[in-house]
PDB file of N, CA and C in Angstrom:
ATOM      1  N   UNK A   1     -21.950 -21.452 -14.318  1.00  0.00           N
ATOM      2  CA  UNK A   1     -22.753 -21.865 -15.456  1.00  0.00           C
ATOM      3  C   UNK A   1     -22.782 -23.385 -15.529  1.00  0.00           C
ATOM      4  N   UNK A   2     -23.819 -23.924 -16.594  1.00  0.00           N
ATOM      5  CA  UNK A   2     -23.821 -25.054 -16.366  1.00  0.00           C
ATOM      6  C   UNK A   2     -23.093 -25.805 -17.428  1.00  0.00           C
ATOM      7  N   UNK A   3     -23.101 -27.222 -17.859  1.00  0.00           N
ATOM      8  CA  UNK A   3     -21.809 -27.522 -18.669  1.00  0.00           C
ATOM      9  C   UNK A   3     -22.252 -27.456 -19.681  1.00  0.00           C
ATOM     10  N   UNK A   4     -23.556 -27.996 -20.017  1.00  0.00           N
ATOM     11  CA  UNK A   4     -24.187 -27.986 -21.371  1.00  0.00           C
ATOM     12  C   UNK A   4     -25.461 -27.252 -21.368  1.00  0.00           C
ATOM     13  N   UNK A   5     -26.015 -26.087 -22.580  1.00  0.00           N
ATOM     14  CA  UNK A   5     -27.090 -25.666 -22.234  1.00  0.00           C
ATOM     15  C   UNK A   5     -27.425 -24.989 -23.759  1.00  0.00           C
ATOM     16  N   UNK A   6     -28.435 -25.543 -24.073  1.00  0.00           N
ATOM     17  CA  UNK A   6     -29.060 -25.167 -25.060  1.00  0.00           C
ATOM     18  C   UNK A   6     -29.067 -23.702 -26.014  1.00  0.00           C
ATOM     19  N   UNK A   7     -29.098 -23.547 -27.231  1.00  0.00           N
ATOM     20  CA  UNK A   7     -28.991 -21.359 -27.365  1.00  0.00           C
ATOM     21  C   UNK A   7     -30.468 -21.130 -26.547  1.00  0.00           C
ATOM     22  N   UNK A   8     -31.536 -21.417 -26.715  1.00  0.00           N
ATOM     23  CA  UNK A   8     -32.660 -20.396 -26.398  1.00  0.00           C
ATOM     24  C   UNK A   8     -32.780 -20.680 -24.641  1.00  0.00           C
ATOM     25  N   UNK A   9     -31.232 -20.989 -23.782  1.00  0.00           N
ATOM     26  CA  UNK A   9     -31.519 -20.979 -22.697  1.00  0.00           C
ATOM     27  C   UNK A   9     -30.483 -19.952 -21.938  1.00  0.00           C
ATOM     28  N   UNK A  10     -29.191 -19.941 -22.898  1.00  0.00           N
ATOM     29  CA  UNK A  10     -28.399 -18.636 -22.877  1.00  0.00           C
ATOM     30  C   UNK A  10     -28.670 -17.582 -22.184  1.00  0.00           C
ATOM     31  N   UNK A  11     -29.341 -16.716 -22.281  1.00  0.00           N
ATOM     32  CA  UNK A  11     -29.349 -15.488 -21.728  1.00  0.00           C
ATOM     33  C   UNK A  11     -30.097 -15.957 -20.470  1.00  0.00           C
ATOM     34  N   UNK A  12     -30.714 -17.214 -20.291  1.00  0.00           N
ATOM     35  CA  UNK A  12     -30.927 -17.575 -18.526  1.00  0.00           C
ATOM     36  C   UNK A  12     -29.774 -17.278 -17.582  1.00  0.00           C
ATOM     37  N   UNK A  13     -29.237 -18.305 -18.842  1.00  0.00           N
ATOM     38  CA  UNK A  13     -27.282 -18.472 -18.184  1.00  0.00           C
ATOM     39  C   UNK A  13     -27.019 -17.331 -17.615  1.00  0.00           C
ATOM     40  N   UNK A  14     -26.789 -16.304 -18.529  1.00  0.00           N
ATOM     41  CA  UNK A  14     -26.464 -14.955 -18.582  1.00  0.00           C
ATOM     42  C   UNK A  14     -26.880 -14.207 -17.596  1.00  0.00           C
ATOM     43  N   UNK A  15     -28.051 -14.512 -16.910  1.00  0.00           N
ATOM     44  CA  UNK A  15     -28.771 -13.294 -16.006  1.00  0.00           C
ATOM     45  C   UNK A  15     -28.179 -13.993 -14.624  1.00  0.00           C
ATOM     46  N   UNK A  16     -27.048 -15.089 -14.938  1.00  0.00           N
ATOM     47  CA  UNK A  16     -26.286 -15.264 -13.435  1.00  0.00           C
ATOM     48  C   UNK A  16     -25.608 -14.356 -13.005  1.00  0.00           C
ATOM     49  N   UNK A  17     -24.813 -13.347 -14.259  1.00  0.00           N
ATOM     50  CA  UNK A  17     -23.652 -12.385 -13.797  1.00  0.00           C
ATOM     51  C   UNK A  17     -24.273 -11.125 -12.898  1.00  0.00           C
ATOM     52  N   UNK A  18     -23.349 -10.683 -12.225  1.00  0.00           N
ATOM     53  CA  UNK A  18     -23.651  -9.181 -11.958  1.00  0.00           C
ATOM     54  C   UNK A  18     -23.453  -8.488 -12.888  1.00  0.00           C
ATOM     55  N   UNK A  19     -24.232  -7.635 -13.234  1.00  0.00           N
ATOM     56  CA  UNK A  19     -23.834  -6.378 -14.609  1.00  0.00           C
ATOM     57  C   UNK A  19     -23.785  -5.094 -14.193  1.00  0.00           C
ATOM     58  N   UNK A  20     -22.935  -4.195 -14.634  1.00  0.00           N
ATOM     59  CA  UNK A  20     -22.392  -4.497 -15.951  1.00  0.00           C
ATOM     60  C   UNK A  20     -21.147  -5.345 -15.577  1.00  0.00           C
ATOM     61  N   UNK A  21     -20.953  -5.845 -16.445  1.00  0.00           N
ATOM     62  CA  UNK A  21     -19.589  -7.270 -16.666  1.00  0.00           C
ATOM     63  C   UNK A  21     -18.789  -7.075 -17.643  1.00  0.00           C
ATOM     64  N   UNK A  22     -16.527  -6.748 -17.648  1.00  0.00           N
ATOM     65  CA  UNK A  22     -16.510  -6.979 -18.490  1.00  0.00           C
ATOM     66  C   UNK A  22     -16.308  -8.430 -19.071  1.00  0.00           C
ATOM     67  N   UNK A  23     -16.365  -8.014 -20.371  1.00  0.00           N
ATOM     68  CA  UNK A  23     -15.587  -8.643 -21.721  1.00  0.00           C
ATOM     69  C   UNK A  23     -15.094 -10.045 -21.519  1.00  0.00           C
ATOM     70  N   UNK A  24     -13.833  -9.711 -20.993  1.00  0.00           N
ATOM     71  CA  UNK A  24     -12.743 -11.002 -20.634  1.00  0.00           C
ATOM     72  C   UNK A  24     -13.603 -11.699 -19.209  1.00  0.00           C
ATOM     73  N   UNK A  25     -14.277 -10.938 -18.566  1.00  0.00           N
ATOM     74  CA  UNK A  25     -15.017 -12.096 -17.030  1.00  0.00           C
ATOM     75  C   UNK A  25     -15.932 -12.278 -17.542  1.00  0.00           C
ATOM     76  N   UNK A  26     -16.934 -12.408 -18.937  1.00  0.00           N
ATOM     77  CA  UNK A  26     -18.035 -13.135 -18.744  1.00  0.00           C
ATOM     78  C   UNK A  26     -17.109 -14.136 -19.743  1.00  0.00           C
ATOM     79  N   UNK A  27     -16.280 -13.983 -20.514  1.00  0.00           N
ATOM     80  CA  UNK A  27     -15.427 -15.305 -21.304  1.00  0.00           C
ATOM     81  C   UNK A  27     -15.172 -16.285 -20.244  1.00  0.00           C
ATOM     82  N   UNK A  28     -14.917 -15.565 -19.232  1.00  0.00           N
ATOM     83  CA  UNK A  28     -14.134 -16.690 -18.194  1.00  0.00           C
ATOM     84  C   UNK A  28     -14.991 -17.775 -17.688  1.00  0.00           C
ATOM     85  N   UNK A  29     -15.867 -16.966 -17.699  1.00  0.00           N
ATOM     86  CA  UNK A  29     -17.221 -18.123 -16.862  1.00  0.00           C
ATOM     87  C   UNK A  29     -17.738 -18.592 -17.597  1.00  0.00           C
ATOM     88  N   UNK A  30     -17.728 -18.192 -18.788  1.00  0.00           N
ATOM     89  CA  UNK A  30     -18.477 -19.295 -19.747  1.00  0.00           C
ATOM     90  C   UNK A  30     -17.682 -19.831 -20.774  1.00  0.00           C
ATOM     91  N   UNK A  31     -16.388 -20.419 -20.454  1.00  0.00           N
ATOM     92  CA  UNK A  31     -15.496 -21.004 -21.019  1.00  0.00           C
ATOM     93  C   UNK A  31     -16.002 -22.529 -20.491  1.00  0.00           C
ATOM     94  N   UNK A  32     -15.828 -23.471 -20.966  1.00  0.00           N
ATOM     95  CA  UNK A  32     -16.418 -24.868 -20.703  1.00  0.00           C
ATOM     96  C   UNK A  32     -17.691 -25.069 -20.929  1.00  0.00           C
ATOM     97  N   UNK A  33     -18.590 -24.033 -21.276  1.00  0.00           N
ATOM     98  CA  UNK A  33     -20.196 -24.289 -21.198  1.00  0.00           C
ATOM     99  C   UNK A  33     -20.256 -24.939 -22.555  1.00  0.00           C
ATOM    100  N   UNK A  34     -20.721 -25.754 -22.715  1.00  0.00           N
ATOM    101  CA  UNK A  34     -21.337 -26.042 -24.476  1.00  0.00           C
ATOM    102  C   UNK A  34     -23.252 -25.754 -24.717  1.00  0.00           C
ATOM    103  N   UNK A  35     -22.577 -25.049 -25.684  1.00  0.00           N
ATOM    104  CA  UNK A  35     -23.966 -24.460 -26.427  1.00  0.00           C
ATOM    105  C   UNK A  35     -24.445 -25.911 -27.250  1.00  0.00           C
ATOM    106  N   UNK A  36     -25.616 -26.338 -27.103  1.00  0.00           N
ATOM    107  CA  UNK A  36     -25.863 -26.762 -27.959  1.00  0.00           C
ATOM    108  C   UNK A  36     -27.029 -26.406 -29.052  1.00  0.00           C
ATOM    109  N   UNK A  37     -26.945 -26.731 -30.568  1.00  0.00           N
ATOM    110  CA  UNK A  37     -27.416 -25.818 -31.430  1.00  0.00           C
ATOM    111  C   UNK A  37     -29.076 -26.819 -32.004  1.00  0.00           C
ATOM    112  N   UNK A  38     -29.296 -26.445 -32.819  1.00  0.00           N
ATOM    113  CA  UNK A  38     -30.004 -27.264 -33.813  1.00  0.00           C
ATOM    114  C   UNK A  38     -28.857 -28.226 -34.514  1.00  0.00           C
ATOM    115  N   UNK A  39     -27.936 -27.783 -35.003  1.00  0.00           N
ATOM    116  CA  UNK A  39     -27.106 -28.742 -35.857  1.00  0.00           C
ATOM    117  C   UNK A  39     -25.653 -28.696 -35.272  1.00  0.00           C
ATOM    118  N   UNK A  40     -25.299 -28.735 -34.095  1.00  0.00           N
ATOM    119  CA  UNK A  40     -23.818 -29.083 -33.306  1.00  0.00           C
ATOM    120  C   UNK A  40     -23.727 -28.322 -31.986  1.00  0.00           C
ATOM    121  N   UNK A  41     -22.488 -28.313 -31.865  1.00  0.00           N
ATOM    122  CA  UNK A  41     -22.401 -27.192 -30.430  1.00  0.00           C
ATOM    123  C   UNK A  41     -21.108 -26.248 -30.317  1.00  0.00           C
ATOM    124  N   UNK A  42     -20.689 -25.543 -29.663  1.00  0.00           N
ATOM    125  CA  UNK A  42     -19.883 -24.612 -29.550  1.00  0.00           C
ATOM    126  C   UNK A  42     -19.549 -24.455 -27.773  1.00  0.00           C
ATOM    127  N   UNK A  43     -18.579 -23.895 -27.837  1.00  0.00           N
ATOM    128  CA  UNK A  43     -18.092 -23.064 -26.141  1.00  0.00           C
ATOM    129  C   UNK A  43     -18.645 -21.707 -26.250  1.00  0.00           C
ATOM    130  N   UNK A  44     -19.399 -21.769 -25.117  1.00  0.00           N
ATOM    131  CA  UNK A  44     -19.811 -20.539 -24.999  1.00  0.00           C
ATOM    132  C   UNK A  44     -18.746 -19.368 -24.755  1.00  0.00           C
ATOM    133  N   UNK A  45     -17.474 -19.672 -24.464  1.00  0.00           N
ATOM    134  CA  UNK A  45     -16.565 -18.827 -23.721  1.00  0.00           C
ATOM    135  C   UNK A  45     -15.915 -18.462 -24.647  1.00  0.00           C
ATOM    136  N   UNK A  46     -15.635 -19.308 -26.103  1.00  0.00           N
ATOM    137  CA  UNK A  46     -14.871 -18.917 -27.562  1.00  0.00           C
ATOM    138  C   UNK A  46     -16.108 -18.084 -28.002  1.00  0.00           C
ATOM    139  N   UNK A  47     -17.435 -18.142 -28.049  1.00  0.00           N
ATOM    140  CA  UNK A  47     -18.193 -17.408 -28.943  1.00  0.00           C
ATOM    141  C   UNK A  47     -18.655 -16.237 -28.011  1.00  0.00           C
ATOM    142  N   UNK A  48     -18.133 -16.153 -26.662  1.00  0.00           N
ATOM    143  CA  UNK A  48     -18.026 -15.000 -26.182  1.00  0.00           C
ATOM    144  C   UNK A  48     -16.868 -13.968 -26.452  1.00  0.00           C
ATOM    145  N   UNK A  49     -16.097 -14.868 -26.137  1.00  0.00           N
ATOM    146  CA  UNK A  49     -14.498 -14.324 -27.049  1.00  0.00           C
ATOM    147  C   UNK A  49     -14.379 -13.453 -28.309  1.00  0.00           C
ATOM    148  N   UNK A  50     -15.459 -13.967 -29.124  1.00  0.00           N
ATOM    149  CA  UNK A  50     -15.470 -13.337 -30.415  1.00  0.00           C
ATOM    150  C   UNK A  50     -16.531 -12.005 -30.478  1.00  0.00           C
ATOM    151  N   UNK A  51     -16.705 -12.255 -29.185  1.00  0.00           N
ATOM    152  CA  UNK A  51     -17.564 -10.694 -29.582  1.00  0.00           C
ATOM    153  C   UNK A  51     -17.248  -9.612 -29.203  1.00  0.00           C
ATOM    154  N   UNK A  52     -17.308  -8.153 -30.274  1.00  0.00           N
ATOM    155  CA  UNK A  52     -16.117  -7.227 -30.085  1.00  0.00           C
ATOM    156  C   UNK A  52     -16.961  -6.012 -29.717  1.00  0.00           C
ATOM    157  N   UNK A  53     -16.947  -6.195 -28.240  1.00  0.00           N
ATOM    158  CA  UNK A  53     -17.581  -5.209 -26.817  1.00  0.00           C
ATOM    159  C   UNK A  53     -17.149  -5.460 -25.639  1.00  0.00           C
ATOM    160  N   UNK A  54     -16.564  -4.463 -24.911  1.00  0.00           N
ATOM    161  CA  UNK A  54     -15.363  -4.074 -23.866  1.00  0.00           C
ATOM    162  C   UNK A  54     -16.236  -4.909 -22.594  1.00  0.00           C
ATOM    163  N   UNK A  55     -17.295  -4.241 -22.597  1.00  0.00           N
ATOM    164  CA  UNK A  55     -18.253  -4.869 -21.444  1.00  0.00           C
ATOM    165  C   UNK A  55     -19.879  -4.514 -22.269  1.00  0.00           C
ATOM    166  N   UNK A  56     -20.295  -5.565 -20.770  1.00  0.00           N
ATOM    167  CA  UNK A  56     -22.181  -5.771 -21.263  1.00  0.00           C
ATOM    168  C   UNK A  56     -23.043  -5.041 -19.966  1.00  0.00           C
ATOM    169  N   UNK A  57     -24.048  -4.391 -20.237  1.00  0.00           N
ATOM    170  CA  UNK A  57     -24.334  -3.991 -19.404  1.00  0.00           C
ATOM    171  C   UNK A  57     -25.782  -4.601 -18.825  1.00  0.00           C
ATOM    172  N   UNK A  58     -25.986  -5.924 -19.496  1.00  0.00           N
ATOM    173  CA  UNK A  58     -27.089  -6.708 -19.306  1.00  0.00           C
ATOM    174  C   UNK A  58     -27.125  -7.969 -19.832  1.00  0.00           C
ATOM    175  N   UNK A  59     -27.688  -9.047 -19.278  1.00  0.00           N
ATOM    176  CA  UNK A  59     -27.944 -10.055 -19.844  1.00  0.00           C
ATOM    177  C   UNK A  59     -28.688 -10.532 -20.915  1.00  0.00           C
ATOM    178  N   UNK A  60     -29.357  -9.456 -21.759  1.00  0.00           N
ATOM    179  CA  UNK A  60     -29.758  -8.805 -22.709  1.00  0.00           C
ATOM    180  C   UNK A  60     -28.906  -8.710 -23.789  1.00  0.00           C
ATOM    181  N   UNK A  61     -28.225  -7.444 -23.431  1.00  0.00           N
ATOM    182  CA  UNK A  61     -26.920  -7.229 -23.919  1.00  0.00           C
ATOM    183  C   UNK A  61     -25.936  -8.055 -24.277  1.00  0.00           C
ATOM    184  N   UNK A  62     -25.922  -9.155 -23.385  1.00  0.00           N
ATOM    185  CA  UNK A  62     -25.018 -10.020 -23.881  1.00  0.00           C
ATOM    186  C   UNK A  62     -25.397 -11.035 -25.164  1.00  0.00           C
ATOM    187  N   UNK A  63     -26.820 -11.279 -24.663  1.00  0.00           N
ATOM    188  CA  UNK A  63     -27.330 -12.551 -25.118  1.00  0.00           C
ATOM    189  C   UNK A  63     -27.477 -11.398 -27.068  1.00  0.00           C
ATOM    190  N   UNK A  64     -28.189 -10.313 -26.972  1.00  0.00           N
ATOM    191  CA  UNK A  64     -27.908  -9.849 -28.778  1.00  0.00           C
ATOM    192  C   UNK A  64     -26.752  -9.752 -29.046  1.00  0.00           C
ATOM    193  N   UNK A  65     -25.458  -9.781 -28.368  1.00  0.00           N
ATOM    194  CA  UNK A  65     -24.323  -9.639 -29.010  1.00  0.00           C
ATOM    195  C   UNK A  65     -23.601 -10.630 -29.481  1.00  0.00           C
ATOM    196  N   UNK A  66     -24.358 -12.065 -28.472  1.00  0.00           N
ATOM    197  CA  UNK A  66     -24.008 -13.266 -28.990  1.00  0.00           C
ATOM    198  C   UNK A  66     -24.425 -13.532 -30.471  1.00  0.00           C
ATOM    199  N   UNK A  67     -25.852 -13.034 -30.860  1.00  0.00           N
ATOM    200  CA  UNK A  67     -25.897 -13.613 -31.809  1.00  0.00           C
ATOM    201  C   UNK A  67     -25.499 -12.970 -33.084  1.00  0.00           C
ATOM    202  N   UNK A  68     -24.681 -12.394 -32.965  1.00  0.00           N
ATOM    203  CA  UNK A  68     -24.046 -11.482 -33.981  1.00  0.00           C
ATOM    204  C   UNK A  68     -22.895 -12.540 -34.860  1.00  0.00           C
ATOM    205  N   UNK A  69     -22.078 -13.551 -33.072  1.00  0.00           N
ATOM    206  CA  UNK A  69     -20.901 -14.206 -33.693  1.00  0.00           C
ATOM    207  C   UNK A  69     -21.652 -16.111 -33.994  1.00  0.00           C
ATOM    208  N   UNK A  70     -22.831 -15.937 -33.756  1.00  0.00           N
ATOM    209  CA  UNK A  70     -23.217 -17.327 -33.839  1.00  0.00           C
ATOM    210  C   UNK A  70     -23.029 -18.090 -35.178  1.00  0.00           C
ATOM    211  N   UNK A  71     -22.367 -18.963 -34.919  1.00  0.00           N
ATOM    212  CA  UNK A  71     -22.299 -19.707 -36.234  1.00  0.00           C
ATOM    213  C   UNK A  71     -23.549 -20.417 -37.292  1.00  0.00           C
ATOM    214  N   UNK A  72     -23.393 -20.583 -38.550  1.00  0.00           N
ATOM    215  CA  UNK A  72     -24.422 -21.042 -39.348  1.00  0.00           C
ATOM    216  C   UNK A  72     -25.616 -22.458 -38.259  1.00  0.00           C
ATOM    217  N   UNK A  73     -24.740 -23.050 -38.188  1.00  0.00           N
ATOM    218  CA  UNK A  73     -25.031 -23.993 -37.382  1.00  0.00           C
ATOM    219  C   UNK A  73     -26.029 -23.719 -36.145  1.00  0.00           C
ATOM    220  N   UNK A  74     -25.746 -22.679 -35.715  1.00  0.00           N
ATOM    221  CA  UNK A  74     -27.267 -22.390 -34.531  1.00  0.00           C
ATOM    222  C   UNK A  74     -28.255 -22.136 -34.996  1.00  0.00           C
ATOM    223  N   UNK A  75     -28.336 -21.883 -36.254  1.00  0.00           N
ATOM    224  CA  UNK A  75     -29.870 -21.370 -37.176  1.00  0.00           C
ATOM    225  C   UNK A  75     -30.806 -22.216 -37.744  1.00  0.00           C
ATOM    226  N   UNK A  76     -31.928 -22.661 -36.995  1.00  0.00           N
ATOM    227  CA  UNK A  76     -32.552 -23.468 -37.151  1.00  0.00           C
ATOM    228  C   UNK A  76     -32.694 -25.012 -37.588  1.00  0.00           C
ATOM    229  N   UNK A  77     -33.053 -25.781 -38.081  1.00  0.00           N
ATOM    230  CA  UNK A  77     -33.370 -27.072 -37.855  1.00  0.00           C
ATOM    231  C   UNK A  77     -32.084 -27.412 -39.193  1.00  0.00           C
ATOM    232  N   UNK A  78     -31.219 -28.160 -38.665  1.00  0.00           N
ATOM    233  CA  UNK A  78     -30.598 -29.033 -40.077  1.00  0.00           C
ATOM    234  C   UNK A  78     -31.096 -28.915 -41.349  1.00  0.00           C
ATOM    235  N   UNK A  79     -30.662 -28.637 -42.241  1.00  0.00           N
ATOM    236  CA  UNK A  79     -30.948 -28.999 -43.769  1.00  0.00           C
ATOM    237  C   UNK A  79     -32.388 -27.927 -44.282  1.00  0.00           C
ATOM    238  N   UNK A  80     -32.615 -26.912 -43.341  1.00  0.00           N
ATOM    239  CA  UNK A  80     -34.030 -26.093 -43.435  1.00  0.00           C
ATOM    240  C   UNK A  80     -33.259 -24.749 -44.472  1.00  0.00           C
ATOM    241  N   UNK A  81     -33.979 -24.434 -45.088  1.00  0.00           N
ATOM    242  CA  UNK A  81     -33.959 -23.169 -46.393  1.00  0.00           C
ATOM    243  C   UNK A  81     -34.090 -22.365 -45.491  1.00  0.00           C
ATOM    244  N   UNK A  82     -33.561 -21.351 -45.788  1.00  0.00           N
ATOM    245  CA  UNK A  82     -34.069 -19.768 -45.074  1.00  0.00           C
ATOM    246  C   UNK A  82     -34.658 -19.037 -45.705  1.00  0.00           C
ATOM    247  N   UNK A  83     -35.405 -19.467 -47.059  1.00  0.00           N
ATOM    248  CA  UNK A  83     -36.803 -19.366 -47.479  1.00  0.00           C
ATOM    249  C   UNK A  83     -36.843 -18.982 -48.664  1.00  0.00           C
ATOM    250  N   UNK A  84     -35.249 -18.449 -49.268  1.00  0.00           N
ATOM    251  CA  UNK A  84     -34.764 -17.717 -50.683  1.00  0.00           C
ATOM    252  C   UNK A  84     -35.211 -18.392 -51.281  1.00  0.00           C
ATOM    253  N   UNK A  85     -35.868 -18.413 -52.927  1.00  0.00           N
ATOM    254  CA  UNK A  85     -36.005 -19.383 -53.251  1.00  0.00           C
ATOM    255  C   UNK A  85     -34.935 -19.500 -54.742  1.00  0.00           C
TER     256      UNK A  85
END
């Protein structure tokens, strides 16, 4: 993987593995990657870490399960409403 790489480029990343992949080997490889967000960045390999599925059976798969543990911070542009009013 590469060192730094954007969220909406993620599941590119992702379609490097062979699948199905578990759990703990796609953490491994994407430990050092930094996500970067709209408003900061993260390790891809901790916010893989946090997601609670044994294995993935697609790069698909991985990439919706990521966004289950994604932090506030990957969700759109700094300081933007999510529309509540």
């Amino acid at each position: 993987m590469t060192s730094e790489v954007h969220l909406s480029r993620v599941e590119d990343e992702f379609r490097e593995h062979s699948y199905p992949v578990a759990h703990e080997d796609l953490v491994d490889s994407c430990a050092g990657t930094t996500v970067l967000f709209a408003d900061g960045d993260a390790d891809l390999g901790e916010l893989v870490a946090d997601i609670d599925q044994e294995r993935f059976e697609s790069a698909e798969d991985a990439f919706t399960a990521l966004q289950n543990v994604l932090p506030i911070e990957a969700l759109g542009e700094p300081g933007q409403s999510d529309g509540d009013a």
